[in-house]
C-alpha atoms as a PDB file:
ATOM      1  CA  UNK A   1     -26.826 -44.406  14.406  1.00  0.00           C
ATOM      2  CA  UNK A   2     -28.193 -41.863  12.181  1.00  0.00           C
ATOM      3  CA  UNK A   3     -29.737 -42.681   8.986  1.00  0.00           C
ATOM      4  CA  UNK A   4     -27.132 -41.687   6.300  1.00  0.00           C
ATOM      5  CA  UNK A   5     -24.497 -43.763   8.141  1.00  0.00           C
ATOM      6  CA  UNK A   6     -27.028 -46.599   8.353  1.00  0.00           C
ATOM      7  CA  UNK A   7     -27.620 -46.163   4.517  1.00  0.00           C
ATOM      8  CA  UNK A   8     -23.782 -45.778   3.852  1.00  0.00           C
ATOM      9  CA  UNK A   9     -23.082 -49.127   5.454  1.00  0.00           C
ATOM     10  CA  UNK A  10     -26.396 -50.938   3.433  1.00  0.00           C
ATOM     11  CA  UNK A  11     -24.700 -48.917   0.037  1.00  0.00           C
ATOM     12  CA  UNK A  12     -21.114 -50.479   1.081  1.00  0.00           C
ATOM     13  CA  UNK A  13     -22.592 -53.910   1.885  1.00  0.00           C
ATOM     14  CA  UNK A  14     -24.150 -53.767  -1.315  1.00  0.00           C
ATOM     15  CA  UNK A  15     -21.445 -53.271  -3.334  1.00  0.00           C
ATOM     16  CA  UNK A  16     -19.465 -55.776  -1.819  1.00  0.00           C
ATOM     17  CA  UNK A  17     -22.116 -58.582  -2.839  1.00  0.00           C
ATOM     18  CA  UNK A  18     -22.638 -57.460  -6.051  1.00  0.00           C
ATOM     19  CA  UNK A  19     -18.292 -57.445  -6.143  1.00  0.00           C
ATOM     20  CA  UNK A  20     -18.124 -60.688  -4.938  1.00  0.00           C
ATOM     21  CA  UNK A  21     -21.286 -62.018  -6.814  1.00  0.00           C
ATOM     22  CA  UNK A  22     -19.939 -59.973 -10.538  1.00  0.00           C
ATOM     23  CA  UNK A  23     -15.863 -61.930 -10.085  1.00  0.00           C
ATOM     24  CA  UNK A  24     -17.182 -65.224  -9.234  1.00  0.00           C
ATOM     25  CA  UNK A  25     -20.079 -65.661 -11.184  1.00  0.00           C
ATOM     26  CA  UNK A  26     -18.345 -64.380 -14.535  1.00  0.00           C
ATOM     27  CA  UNK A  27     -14.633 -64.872 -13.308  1.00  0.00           C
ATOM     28  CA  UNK A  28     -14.060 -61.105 -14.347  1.00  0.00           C
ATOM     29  CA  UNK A  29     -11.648 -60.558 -11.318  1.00  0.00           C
ATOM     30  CA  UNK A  30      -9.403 -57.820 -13.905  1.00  0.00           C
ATOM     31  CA  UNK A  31     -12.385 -55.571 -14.477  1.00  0.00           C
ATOM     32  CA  UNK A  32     -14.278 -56.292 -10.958  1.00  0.00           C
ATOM     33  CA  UNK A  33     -12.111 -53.130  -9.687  1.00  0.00           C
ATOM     34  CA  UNK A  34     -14.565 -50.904 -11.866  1.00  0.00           C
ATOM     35  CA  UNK A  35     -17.389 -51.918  -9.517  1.00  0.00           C
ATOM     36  CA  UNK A  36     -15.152 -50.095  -6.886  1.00  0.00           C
ATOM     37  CA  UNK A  37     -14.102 -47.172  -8.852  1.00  0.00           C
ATOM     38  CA  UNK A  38     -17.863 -46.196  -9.410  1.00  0.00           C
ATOM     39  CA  UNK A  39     -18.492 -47.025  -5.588  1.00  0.00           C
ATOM     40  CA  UNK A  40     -16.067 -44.327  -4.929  1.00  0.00           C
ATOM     41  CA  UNK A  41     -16.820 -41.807  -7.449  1.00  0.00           C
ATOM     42  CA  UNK A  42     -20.475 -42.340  -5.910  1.00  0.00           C
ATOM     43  CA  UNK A  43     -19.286 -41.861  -2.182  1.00  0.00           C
ATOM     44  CA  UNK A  44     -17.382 -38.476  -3.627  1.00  0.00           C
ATOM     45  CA  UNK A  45     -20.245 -36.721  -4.982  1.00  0.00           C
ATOM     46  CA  UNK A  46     -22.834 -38.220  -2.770  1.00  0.00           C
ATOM     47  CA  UNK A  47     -20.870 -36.325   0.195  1.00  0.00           C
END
């Protein structure tokens, strides 16, 4: 594997902890989407 796909996948793993970590932690499941909405908006311009 290259290294941008390699970093992709780290990013993506990431952001799935930090999800995860965010909802349980603070029981924000409602506003826990935002974390994926910047993820996304990142992905967009990063391409």
């Amino acid at each position: 594997m290259d290294k941008k796909k390699i970093m992709n996948w780290l990013i993506a793993i990431i952001v799935a902890i930090v999800y995860l970590t965010v909802s349980l932690i603070f029981d924000i499941w409602a506003f826990s989407w935002l974390i994926w909405v910047a993820y996304a908006i990142y992905r967009f311009i990063a391409k």
